[in-house]
N, C-alpha and C. Protein backbone atom coordinates (compact mmCIF):
# COMPACT_ATOMS: atom_id res chain seq x y z
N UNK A 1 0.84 -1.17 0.00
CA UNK A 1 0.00 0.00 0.00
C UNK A 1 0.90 1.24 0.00
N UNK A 2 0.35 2.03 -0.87
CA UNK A 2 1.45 3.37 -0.82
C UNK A 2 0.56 4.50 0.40
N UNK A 3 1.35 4.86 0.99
CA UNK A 3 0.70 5.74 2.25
C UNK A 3 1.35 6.86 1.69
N UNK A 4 -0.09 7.99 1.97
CA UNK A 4 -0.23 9.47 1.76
C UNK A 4 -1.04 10.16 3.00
N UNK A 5 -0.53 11.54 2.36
CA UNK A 5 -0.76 12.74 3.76
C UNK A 5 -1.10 14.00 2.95
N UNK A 6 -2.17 14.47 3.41
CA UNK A 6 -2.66 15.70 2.18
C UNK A 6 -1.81 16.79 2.82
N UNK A 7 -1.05 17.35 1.83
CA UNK A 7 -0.31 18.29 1.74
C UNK A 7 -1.04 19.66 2.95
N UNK A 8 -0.44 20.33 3.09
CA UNK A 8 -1.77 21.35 4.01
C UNK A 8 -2.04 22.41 2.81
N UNK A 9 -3.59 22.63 3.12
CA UNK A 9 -4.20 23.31 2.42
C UNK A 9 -3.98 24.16 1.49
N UNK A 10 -3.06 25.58 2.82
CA UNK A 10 -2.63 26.71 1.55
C UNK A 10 -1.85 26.45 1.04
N UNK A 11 -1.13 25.16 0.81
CA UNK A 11 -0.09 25.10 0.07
C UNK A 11 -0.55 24.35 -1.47
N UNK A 12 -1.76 23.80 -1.19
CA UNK A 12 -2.55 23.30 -2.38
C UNK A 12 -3.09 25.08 -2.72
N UNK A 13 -3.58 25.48 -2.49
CA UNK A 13 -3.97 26.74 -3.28
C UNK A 13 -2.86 27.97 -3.91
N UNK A 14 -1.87 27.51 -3.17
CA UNK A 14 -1.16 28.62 -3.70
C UNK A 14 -0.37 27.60 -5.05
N UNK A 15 0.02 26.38 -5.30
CA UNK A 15 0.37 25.59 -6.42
C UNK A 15 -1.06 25.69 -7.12
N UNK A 16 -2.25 25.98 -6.96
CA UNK A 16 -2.86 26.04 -8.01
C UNK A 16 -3.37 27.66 -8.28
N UNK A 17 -2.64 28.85 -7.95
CA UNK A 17 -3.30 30.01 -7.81
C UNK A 17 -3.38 30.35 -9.55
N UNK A 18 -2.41 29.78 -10.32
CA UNK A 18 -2.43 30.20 -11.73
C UNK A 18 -3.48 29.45 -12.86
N UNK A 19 -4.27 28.52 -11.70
CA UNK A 19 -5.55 27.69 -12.81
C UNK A 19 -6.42 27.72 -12.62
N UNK A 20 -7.53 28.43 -13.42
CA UNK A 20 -8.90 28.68 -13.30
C UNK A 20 -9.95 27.49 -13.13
N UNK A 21 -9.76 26.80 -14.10
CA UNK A 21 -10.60 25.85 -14.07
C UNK A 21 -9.85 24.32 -14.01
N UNK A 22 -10.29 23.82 -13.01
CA UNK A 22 -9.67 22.28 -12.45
C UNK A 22 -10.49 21.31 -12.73
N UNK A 23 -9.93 19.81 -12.71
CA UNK A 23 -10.54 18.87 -12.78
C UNK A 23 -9.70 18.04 -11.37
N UNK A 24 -10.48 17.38 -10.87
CA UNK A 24 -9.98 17.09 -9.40
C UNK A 24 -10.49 15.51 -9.86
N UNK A 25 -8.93 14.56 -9.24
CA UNK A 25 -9.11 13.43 -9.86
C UNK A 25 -8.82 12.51 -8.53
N UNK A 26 -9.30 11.64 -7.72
CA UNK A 26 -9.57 10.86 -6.63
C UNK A 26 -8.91 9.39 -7.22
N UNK A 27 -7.93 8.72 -6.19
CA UNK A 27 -7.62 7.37 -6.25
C UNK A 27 -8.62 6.22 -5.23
N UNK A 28 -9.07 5.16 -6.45
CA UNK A 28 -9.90 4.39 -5.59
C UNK A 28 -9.38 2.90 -4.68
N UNK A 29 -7.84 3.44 -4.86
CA UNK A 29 -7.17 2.72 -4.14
C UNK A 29 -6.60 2.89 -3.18
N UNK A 30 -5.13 3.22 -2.93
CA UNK A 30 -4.75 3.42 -1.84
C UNK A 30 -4.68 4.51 -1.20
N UNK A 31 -4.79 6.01 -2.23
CA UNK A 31 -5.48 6.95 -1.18
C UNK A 31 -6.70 6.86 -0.34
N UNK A 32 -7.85 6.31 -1.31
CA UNK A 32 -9.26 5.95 -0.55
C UNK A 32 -9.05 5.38 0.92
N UNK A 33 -8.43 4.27 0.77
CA UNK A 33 -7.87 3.55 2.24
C UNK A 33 -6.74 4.66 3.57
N UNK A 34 -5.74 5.45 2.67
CA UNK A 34 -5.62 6.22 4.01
C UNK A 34 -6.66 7.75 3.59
N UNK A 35 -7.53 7.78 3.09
CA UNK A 35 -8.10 8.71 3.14
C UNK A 35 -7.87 10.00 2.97
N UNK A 36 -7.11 10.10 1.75
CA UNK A 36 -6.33 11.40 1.32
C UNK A 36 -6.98 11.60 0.09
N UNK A 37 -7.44 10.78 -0.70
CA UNK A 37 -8.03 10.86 -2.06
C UNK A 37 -9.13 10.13 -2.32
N UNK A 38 -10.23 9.63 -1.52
CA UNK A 38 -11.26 8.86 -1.85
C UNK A 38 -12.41 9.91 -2.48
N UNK A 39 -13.66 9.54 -2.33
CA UNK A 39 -14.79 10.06 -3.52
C UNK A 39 -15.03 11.14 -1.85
N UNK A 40 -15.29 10.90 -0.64
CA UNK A 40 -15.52 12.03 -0.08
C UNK A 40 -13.95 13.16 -0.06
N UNK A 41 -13.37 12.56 0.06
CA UNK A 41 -12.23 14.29 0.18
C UNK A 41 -12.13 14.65 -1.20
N UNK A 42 -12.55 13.71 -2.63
CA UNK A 42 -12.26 14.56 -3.35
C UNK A 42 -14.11 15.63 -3.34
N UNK A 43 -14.53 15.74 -3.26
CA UNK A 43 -16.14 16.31 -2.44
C UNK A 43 -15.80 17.01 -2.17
N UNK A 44 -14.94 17.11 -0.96
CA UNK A 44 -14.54 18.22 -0.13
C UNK A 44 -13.62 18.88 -0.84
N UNK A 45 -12.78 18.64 -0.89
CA UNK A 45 -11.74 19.85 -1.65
C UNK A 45 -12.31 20.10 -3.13
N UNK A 46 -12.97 19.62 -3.39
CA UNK A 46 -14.28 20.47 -4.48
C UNK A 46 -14.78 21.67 -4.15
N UNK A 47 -15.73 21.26 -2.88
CA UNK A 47 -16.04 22.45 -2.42
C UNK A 47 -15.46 23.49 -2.13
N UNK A 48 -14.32 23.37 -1.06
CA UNK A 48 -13.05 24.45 -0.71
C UNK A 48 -12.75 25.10 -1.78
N UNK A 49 -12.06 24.36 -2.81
CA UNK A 49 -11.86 25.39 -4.17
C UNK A 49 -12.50 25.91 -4.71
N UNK A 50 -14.15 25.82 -4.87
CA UNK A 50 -15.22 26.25 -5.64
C UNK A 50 -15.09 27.56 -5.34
N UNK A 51 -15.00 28.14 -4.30
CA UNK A 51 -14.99 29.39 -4.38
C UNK A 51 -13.84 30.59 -5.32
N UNK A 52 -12.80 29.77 -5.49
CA UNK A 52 -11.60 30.74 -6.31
C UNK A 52 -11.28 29.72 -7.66
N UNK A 53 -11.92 28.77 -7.79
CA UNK A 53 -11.48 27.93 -9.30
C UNK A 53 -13.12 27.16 -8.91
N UNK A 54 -13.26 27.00 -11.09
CA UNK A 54 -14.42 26.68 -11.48
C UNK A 54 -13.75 25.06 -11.36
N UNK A 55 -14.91 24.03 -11.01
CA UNK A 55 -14.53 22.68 -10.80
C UNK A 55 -15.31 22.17 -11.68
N UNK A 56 -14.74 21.82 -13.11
CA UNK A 56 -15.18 21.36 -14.28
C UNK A 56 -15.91 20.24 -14.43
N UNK A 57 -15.24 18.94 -13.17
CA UNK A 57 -15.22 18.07 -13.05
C UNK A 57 -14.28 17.11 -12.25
N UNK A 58 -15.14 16.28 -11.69
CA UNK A 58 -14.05 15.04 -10.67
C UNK A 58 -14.51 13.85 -11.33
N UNK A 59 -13.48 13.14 -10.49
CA UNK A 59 -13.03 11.36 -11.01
C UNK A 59 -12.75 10.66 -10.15
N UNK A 60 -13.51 9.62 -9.71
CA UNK A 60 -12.50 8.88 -9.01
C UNK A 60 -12.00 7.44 -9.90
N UNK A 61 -10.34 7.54 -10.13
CA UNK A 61 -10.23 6.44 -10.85
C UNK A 61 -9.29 5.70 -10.36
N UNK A 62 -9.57 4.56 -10.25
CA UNK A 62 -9.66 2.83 -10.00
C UNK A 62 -8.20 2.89 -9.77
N UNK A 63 -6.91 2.86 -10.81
CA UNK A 63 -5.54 2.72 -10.10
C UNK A 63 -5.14 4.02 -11.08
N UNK A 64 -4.57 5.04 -10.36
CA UNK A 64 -4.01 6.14 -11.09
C UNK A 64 -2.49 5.73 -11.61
N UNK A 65 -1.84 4.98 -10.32
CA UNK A 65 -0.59 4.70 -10.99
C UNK A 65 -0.90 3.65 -12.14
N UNK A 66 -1.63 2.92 -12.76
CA UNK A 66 -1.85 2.17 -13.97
C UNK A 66 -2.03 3.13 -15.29
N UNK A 67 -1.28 3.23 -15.95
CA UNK A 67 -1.32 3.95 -17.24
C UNK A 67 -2.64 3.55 -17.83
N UNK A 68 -2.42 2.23 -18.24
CA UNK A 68 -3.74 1.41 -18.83
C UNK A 68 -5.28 1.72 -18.25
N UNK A 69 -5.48 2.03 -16.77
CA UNK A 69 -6.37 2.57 -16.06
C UNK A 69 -6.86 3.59 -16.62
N UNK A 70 -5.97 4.21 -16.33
CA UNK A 70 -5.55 6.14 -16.74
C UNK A 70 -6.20 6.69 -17.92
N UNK A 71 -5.38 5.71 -18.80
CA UNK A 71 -5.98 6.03 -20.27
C UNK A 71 -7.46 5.80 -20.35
N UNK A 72 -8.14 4.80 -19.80
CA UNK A 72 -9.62 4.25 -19.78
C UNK A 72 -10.56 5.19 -19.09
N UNK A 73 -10.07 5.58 -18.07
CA UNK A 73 -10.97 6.33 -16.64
C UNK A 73 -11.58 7.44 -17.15
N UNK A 74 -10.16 8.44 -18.10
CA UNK A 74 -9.96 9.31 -18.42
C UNK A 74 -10.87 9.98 -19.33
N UNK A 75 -11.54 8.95 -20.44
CA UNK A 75 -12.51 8.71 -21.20
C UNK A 75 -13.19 8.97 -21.06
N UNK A 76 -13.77 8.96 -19.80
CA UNK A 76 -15.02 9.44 -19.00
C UNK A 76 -15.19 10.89 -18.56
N UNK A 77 -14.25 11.41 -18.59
CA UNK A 77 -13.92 13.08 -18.53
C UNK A 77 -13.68 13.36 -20.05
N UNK A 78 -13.81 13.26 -20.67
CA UNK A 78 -12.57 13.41 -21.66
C UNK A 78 -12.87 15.27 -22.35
N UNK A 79 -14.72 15.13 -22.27
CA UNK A 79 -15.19 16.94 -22.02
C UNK A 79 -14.22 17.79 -21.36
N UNK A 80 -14.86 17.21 -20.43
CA UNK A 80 -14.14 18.12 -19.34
C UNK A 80 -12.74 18.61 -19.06
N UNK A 81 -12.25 17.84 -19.33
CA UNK A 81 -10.18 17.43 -19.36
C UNK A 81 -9.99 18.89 -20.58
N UNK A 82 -10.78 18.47 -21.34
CA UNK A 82 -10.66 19.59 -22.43
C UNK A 82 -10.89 21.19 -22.23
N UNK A 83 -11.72 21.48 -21.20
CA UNK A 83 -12.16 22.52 -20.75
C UNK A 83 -11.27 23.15 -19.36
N UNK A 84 -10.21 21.88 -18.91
CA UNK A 84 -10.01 22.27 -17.90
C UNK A 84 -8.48 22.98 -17.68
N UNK A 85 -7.92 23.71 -16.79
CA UNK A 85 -6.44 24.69 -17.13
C UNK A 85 -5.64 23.43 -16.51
N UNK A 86 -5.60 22.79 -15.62
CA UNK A 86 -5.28 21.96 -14.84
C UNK A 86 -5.89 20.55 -14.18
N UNK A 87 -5.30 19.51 -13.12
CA UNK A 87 -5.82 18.44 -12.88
C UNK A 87 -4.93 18.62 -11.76
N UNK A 88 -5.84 18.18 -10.44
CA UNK A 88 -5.54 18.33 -9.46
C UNK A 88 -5.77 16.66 -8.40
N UNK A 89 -4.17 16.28 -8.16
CA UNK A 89 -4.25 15.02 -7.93
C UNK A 89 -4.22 14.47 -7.00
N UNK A 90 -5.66 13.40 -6.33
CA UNK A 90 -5.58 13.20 -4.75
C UNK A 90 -4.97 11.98 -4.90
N UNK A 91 -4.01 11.68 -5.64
CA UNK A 91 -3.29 10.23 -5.37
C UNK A 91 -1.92 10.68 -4.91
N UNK A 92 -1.12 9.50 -4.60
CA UNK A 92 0.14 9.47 -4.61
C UNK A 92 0.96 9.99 -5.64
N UNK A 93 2.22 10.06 -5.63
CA UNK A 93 3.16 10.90 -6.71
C UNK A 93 3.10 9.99 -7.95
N UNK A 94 2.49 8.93 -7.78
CA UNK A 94 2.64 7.39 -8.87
C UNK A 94 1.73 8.35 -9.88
N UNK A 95 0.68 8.29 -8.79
CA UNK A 95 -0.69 8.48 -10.19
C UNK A 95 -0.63 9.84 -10.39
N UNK A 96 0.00 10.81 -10.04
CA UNK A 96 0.10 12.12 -10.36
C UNK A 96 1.04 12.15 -11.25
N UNK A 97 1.96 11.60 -11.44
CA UNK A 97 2.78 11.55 -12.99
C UNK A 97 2.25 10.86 -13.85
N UNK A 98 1.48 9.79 -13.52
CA UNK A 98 0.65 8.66 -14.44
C UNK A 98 -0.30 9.94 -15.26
N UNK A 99 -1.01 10.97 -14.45
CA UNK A 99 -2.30 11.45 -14.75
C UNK A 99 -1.85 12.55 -15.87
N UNK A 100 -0.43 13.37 -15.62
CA UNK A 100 0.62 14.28 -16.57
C UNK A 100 0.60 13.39 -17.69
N UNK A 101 1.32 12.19 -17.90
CA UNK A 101 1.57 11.20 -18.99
C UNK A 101 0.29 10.88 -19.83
N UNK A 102 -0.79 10.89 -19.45
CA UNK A 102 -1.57 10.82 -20.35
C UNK A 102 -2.26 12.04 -20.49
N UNK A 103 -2.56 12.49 -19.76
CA UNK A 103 -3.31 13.52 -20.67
C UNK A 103 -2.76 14.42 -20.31
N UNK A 104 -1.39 14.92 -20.54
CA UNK A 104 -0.32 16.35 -20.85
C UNK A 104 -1.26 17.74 -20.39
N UNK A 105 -1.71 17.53 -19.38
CA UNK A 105 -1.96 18.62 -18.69
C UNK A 105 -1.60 18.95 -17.04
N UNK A 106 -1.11 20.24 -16.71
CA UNK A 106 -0.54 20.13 -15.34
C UNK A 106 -1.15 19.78 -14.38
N UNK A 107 -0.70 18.66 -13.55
CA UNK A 107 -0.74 17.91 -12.62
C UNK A 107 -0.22 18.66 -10.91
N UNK A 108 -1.30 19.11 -10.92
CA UNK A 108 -0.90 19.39 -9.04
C UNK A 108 -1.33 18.60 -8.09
N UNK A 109 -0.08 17.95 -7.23
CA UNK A 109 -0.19 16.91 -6.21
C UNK A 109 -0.80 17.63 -5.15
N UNK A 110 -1.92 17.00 -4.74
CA UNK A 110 -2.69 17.51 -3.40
C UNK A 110 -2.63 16.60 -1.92
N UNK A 111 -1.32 15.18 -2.12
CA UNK A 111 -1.08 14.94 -1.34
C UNK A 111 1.06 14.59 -1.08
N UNK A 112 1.17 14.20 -0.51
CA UNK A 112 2.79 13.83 0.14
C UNK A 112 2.76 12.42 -0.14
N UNK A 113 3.61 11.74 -1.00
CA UNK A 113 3.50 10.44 -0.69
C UNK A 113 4.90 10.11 0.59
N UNK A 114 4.43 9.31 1.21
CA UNK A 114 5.22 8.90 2.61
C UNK A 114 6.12 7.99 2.41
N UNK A 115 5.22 6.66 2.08
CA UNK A 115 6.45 5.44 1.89
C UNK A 115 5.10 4.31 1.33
N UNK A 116 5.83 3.00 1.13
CA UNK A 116 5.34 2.12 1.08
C UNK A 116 4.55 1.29 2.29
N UNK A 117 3.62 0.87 2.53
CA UNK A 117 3.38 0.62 3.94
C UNK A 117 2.22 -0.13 4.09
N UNK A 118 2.40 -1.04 5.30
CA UNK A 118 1.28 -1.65 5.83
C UNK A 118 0.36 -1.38 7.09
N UNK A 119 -0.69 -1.28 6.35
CA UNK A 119 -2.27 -1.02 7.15
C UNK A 119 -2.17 -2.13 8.41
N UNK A 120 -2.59 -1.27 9.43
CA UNK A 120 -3.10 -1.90 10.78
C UNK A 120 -4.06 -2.05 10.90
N UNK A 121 -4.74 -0.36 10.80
CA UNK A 121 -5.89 -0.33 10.83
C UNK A 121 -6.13 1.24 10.06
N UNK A 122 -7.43 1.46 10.01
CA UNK A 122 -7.49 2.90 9.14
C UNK A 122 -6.48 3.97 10.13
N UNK A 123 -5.87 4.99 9.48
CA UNK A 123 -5.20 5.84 10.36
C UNK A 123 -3.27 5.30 10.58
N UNK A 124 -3.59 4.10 11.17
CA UNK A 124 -2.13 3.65 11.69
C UNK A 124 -1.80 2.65 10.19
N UNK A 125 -0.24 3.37 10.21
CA UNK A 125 0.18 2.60 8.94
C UNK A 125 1.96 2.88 9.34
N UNK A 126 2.38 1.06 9.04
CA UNK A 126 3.67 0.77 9.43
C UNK A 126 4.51 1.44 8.25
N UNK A 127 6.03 1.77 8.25
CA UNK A 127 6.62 1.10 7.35
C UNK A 127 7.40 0.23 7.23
N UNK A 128 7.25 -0.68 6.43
CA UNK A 128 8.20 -1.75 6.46
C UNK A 128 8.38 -2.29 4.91
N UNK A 129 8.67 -2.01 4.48
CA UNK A 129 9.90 -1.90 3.29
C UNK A 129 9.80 -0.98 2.12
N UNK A 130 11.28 -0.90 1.65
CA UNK A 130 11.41 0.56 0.89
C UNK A 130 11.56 -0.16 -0.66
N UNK A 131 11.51 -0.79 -0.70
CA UNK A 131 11.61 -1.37 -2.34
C UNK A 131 13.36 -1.51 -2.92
N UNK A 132 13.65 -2.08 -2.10
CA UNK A 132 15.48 -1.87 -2.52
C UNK A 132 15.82 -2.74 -3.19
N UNK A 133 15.14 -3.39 -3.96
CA UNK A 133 15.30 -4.19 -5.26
C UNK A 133 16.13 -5.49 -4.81
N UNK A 134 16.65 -6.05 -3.20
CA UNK A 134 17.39 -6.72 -3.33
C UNK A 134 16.26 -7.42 -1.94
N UNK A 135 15.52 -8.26 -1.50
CA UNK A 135 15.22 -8.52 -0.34
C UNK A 135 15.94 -9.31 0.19
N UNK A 136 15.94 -9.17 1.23
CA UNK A 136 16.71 -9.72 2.17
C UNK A 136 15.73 -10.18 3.80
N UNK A 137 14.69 -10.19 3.45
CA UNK A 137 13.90 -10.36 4.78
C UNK A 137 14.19 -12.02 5.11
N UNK A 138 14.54 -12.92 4.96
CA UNK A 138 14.50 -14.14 5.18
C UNK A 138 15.62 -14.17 6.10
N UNK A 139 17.31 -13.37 5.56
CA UNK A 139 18.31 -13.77 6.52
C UNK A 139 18.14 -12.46 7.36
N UNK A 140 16.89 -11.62 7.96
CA UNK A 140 17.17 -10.71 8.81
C UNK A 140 15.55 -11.05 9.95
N UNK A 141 14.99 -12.35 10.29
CA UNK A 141 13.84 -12.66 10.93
C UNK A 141 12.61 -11.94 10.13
N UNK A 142 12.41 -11.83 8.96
CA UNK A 142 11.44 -11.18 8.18
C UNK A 142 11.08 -9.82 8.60
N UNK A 143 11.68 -9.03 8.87
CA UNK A 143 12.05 -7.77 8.89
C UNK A 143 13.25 -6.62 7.91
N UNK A 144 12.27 -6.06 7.30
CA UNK A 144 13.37 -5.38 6.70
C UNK A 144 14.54 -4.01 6.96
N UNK A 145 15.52 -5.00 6.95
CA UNK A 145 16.60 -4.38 7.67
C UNK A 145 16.93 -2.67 7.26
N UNK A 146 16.72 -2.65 5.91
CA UNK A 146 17.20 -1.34 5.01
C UNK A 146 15.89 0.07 5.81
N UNK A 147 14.96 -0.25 6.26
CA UNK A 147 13.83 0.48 6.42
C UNK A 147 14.08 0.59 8.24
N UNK A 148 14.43 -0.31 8.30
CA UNK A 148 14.90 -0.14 10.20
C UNK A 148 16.20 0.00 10.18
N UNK A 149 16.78 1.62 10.69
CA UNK A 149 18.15 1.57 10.84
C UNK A 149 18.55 1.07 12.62
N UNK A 150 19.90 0.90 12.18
CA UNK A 150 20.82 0.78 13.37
C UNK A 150 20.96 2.06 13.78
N UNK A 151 20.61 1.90 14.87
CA UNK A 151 20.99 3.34 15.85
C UNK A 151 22.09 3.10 17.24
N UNK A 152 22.91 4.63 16.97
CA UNK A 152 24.45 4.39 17.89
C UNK A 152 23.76 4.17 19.44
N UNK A 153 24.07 3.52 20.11
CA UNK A 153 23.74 3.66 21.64
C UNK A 153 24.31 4.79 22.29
N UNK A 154 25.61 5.40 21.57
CA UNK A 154 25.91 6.75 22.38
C UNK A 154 25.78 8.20 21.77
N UNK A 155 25.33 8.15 21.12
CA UNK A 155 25.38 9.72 20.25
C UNK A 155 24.02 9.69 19.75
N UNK A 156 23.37 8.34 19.45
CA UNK A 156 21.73 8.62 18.97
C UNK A 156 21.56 8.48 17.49
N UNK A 157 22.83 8.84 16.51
CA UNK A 157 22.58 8.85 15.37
C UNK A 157 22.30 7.40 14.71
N UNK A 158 21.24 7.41 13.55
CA UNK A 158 21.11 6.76 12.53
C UNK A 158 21.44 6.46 11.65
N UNK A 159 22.52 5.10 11.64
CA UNK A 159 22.94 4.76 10.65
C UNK A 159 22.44 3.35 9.90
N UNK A 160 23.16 2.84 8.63
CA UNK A 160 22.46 2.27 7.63
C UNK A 160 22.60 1.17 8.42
N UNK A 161 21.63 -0.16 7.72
CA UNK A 161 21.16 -1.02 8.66
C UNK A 161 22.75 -2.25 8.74
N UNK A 162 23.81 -1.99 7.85
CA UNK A 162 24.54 -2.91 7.55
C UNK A 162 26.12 -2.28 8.35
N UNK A 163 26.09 -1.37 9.11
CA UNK A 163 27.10 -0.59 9.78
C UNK A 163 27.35 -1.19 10.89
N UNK A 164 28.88 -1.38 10.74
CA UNK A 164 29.55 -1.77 11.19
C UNK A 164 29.96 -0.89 13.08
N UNK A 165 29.97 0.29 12.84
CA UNK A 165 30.50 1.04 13.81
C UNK A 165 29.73 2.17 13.34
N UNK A 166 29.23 3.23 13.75
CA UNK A 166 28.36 4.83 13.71
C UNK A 166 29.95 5.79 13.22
N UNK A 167 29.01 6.14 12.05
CA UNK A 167 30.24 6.96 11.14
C UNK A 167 30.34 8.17 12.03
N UNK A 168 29.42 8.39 12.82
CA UNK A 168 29.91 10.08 13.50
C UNK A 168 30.43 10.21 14.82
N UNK A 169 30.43 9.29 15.38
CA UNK A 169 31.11 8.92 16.89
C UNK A 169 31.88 7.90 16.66
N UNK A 170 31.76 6.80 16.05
CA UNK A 170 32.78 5.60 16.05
C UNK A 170 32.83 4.32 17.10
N UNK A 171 31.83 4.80 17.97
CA UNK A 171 31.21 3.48 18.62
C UNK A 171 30.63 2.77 17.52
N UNK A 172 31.05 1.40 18.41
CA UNK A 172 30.47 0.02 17.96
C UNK A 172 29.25 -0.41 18.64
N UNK A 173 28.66 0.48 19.34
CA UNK A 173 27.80 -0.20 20.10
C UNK A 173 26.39 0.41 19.16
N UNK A 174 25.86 -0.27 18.29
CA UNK A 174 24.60 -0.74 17.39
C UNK A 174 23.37 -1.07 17.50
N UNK A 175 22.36 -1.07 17.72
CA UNK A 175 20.82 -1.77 18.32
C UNK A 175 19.96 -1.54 16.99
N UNK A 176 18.98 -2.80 17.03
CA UNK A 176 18.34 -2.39 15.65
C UNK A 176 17.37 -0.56 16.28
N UNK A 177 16.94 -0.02 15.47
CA UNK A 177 16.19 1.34 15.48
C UNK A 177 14.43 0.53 15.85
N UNK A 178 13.70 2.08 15.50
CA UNK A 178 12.10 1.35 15.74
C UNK A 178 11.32 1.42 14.20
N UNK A 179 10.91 0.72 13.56
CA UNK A 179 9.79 1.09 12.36
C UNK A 179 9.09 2.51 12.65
N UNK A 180 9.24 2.95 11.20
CA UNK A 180 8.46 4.35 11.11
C UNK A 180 7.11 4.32 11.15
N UNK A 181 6.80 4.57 12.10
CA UNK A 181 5.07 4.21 12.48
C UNK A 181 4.20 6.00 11.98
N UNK A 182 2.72 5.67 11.40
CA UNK A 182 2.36 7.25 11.13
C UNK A 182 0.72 6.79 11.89
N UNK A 183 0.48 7.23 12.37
CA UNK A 183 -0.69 7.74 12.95
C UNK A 183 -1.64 9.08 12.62
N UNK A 184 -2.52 8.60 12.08
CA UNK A 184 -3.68 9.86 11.19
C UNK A 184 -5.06 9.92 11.76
C-alpha cells in the first residue's frame, strides 16, 4: 500500500493560484484507504476550491498509478479534461505523474507520498519496506533491515542497517532502530 498525507491546504492553493478551471481526480485505491483521495475528500476539496477555481469536473479512478487505467478512466472526462487549465491530484506521486503522462496537462499533487506501507488499521500505517530491489527479509527474521536503521547507543545517530560502527562517533555499540510508524 502506498501511504499518503494531504499536503496542508494553503499550500494546495497557492500551487494552483495560476488555474482557473480544475478537474480534481480521486484514487480508488490506496489513497481511498488512508483517506487522502477517496470520492468524499475529493467532495470536499471540491467544495473548498469552488470558491476561487471553477470545478469542471471530478473522477475517481480505479488505479491512477496504472497507465492502462488512466488512459480508460480518463474517457469518461474526456469533455471536461478539455475545458479544464489543470488536474488536481488526490493520489500518490505514482498516479500524479501517471495522470501528466496521459493527458499532458498540469498535474498538481494535493497529497505527500510517505512510503510504502502496511495497514493496521485505518489511520495507523507501518513502514516496512522501501523497495530496494534486493530482499533480504528471510536472513534478517522477516524484517526489513534497510527500512529499520541501526541506531548508535551513544550519540543517537542513525545509521544504515549494515554498519559496522556509527560513522559520527565511532562506537560500535549498534541496536536495531524502531519502524516508522504514522498515525492519522
Amino acid at each position: 500500500m502506498i501511504i499518503t498525507q494531504p499536503k496542508p491546504f494553503e499550500e494546495v492553493k497557492e500551487m494552483l493560484k495560476d488555474y482557473k478551471k480544475l478537474v480534481i481526480i480521486g484514487c480508488q485505491d490506496c489513497s481511498s484507504i488512508c483517506q487522502t483521495g477517496g470520492s468524499e475528500q475529493v467532495k470536499e476539496m471540491a467544495e473548498k476550491l469552488s470558491a476561487d477555481h471553477e470545478i469542471v469536473g471530478t473522477l475517481m479512478c480505479q488505479n491512477p498509478c496504472d497507465t492502462r487505467v488512466v488512459k480508460r478512466d480518463l474517457k469518461f472526462i474526456e469533455e471536461e479534461l478539455g475545458q479544464a487549465d489543470a488536474i488536481l491530484s488526490m493520489a500518490c506521486g505514482l498516479g500524479a505523474q501517471d495522470l501528466y503522462k496521459v493527458s499532458e496537462k498540469p498535474v498538481i499533487p494535493a497529497n505527500n507520498t510517505l512510503f510504502m506501507g502496511q495497514i493496521e488499521r485505518l489511520g495507523r500505517y507501518y513502514e516496512l519496506c522501501c523497495g530496494c530491489d534486493n530482499c533480504v527479509l528471510v536472513e534478517h527474521d522477516y524484517s526489513c533491515p534497510v527500512v529499520i536503521p541501526m541506531v548508535c547507543q551513544d550519540c543517537g545517530r542513525a545509521c544504515t542497517w549494515d554498519a559496522k560502527y556509527c560513522d559520527q562517533c565511532g562506537s560500535q555499540k549498534l541496536e536495531k532502530g524502531e519502524v516508522r510508524k504514522i498515525e492519522a
